[in-house]
Protein backbone atom coordinates (compact mmCIF):
# COMPACT_ATOMS: atom_id res chain seq x y z
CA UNK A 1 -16.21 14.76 18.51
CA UNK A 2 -13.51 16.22 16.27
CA UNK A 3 -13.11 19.62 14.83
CA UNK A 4 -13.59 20.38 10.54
CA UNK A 5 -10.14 21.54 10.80
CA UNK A 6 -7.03 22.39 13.80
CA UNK A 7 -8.25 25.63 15.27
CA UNK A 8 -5.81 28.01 15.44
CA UNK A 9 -3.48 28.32 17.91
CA UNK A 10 -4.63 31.26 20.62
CA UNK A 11 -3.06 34.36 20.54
CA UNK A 12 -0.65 35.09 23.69
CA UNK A 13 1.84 37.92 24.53
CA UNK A 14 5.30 37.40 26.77
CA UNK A 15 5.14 38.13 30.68
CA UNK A 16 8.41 40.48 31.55
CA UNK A 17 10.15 38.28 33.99
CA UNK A 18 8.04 35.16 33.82
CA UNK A 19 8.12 31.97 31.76
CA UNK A 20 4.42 32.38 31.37
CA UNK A 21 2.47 34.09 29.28
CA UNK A 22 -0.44 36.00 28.85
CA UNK A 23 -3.65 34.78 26.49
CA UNK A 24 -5.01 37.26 24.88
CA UNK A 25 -9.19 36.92 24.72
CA UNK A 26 -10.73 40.32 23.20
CA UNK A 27 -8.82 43.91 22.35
CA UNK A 28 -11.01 46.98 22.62
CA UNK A 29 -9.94 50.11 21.90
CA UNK A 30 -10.14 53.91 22.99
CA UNK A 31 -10.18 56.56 20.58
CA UNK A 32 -9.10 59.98 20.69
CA UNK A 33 -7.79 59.82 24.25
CA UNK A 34 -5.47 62.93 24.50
CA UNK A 35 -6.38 66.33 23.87
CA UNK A 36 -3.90 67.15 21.59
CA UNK A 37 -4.67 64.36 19.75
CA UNK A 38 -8.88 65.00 19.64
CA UNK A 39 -7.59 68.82 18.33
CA UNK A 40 -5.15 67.07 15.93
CA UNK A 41 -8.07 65.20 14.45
CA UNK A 42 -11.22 68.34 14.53
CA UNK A 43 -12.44 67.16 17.98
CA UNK A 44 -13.81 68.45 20.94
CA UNK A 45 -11.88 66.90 24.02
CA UNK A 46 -14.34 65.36 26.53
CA UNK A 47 -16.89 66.68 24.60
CA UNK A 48 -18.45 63.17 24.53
CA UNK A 49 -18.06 60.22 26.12
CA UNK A 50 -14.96 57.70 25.21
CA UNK A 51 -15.08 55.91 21.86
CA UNK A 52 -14.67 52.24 21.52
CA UNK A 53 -13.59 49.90 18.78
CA UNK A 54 -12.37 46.64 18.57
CA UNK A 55 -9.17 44.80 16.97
CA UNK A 56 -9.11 41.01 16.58
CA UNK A 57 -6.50 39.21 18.77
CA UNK A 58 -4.57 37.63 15.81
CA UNK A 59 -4.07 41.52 15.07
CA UNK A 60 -1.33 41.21 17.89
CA UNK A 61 2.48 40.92 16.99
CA UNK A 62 5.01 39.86 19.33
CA UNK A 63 8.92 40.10 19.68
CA UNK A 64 9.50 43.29 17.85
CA UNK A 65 8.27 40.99 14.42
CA UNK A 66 8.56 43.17 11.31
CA UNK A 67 4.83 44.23 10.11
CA UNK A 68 3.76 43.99 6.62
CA UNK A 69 2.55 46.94 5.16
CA UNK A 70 -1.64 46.15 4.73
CA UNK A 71 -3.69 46.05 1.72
CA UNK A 72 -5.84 48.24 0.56
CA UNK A 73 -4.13 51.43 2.00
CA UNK A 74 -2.11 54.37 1.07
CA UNK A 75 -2.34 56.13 4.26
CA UNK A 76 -1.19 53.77 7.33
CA UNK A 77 -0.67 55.50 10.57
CA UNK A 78 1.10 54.83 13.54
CA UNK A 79 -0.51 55.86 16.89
CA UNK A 80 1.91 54.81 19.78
CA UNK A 81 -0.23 53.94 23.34
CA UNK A 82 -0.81 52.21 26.76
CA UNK A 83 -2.30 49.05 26.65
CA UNK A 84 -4.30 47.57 30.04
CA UNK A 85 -3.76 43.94 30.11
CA UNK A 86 -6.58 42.66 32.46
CA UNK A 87 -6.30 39.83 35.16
CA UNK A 88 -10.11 40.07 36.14
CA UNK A 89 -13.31 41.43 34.74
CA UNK A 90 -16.95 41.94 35.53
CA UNK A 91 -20.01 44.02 34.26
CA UNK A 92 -20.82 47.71 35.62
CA UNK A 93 -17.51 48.00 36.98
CA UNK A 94 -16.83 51.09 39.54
CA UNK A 95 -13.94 53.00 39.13
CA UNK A 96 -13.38 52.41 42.80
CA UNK A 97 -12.66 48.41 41.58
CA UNK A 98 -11.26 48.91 38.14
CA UNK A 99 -7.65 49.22 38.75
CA UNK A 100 -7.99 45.83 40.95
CA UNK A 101 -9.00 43.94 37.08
CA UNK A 102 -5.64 45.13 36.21
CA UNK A 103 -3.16 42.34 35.67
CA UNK A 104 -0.36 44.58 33.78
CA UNK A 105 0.73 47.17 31.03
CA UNK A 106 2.28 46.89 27.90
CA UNK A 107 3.04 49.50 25.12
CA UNK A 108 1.12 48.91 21.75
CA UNK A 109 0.85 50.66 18.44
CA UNK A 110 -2.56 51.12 17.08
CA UNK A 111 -2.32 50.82 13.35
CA UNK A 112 -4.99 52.95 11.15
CA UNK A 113 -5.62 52.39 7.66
CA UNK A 114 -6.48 56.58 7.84
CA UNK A 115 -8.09 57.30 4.26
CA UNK A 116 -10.04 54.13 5.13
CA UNK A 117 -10.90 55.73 8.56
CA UNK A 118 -11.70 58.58 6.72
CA UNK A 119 -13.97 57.69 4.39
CA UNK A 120 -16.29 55.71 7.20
CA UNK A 121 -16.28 58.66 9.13
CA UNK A 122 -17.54 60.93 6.42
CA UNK A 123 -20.01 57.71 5.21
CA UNK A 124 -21.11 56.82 8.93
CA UNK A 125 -19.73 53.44 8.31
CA UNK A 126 -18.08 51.39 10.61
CA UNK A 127 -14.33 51.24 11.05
CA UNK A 128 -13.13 47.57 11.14
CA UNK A 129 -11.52 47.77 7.85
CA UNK A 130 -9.54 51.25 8.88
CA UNK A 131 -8.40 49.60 12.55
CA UNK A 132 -9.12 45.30 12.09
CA UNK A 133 -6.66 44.17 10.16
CA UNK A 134 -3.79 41.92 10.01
CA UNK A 135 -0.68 42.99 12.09
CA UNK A 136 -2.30 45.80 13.31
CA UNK A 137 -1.31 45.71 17.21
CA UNK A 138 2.32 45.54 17.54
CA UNK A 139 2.80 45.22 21.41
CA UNK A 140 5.82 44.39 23.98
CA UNK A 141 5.81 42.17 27.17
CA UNK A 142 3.41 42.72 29.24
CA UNK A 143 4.54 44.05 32.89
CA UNK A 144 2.73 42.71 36.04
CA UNK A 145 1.94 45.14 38.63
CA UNK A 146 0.73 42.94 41.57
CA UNK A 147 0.01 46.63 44.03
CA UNK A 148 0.95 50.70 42.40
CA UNK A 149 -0.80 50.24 39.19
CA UNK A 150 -1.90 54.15 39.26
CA UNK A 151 1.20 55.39 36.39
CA UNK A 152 0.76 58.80 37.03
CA UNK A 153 3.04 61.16 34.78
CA UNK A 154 5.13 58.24 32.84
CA UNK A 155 6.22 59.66 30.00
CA UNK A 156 5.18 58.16 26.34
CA UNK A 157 7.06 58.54 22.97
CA UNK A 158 7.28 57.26 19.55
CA UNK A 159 10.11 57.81 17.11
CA UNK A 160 10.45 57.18 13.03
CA UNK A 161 13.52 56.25 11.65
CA UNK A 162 15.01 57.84 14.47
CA UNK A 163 12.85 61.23 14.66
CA UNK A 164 10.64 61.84 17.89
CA UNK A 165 7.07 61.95 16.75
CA UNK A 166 5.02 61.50 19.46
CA UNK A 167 5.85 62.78 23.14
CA UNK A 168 3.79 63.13 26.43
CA UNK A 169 2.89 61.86 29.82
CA UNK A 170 -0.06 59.51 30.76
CA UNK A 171 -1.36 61.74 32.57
CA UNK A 172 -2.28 63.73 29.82
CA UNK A 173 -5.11 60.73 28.78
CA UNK A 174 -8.66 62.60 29.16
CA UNK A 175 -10.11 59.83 30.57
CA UNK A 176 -8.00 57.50 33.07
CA UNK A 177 -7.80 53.93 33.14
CA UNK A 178 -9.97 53.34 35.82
CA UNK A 179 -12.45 55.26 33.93
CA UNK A 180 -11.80 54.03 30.66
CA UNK A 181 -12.43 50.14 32.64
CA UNK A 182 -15.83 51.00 34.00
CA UNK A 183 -16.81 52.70 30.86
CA UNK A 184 -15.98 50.07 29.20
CA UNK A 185 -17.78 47.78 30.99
CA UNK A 186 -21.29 49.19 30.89
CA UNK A 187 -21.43 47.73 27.19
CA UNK A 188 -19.29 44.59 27.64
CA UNK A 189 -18.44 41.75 30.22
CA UNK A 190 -15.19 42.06 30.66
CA UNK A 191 -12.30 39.29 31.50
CA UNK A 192 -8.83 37.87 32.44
CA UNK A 193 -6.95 38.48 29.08
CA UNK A 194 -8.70 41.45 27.34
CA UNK A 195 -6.66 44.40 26.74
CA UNK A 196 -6.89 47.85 26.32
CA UNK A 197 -5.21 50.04 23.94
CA UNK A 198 -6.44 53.30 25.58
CA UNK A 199 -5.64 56.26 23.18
CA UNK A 200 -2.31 57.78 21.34
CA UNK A 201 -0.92 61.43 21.95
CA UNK A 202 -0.99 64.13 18.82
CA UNK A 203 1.98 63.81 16.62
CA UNK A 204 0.58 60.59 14.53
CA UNK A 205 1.39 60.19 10.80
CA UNK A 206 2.26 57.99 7.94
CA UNK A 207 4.84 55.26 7.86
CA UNK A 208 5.84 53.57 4.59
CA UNK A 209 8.07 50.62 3.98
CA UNK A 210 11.55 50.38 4.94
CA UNK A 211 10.54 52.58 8.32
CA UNK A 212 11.65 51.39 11.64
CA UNK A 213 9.34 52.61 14.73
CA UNK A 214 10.74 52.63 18.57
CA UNK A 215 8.02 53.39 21.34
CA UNK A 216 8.35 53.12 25.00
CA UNK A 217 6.57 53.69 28.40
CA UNK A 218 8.80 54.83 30.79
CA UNK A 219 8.31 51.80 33.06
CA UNK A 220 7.04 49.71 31.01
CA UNK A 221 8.40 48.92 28.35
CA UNK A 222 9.39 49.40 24.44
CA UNK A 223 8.76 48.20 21.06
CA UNK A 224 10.90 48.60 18.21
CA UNK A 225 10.47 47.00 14.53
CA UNK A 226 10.60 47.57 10.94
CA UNK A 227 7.98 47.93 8.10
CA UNK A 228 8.00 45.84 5.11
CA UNK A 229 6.70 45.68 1.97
């Protein structure tokens, strides 16, 4: 048996320190994650449980590549977060267990198409066009953390062109990564190679070609790339 066409090739993310690398198999996504950020945007934090989306894996982009700017917007925003790389999975996950699924961390930018966003939100329509598109989940190496994989206060940042944007700890997230991981898996199986992106600080805004971003975990890591037309 023989396929139509080559399949493409899978999406996969550098290991810091390791010659391997990591294969990425779904990316699911928290939203409004910090209370600043829920305020920033008219919300209630913790008013409701987390919200989840999705991003297709061929959304990542590795090695501080530039990113295109996207179609069909003229509103894109950067929001600068964790991301949870699993190394295990399950359904109806405790959050006694979740941190043991945890492989490693990464930092990732969640790219929003936000007057896209918008308009679903005031429609009731879904959001893949606003969050599932092309280059939309710049992320660095991934970095193992075989025993302490609570973070605790680490601090998170974004700049623009040089500018701090976005600034705070992780343990400002409302909901915590163990929490976020059994959460999460009340509505999905999950496995070795999904990741996380679990929420962005307040501070997020518009980018526009020409713009270079730098985020960083203390940590973790950092990611640092232009925008192009």
């Amino acid at each position: 048996m023989s396929y139509v066409f080559s399949p493409p090739a899978p999406t996969s993310i550098p290991i810091k320190g390791s010659s391997q690398i990591f294969a990425v198999n779904r990316i699911y996504c928290v939203g409004q994650n910090y209370s600043d950020h829920v305020k920033e945007m008219g919300g209630d934090p913790k008013k409701n449980p987390p919200v989840f989306f999705s991003k297709p894996a061929n959304s990542i982009v590795i090695n501080n590549l530039p990113v295109k700017y996207p179609s069909a917007t003229g509103n894109l925003h950067y929001e600068v977060e964790l991301v949870v790389a699993l190394g295990a999975g399950g359904l109806d996950i405790s959050q006694a267990e979740a941190l043991d699924c945890v492989y490693g961390y990464a930092v990732g930018i969640d790219f929003t198409r936000r007057d896209l966003q918008t308009a679903a939100k005031e429609s009731g329509r879904p959001w893949d066009t606003a969050k599932g598109f092309d280059q939309s989940a710049p992320i660095s190496a991934i970095k193992p953390f075989d025993t302490e994989k609570n973070l605790g206060n680490s601090r998170i940042a974004l700049s623009l062109n040089g500018e701090l944007k976005q600034e705070a700890t992780l343990g400002e997230m409302i909901w915590s990564v163990s929490e976020i991981i059994a959460e999460l898996s009340k509505f999905y199986e999950l496995k070795a190679g999904d990741l996380i992106f679990t929420g962005t600080p307040s501070g997020v805004s518009s980018v526009i070609p020409g713009d270079h971003l730098q985020a960083e975990i203390a940590g973790i890591g950092e990611i640092d790339f232009d925008i192009l037309n």
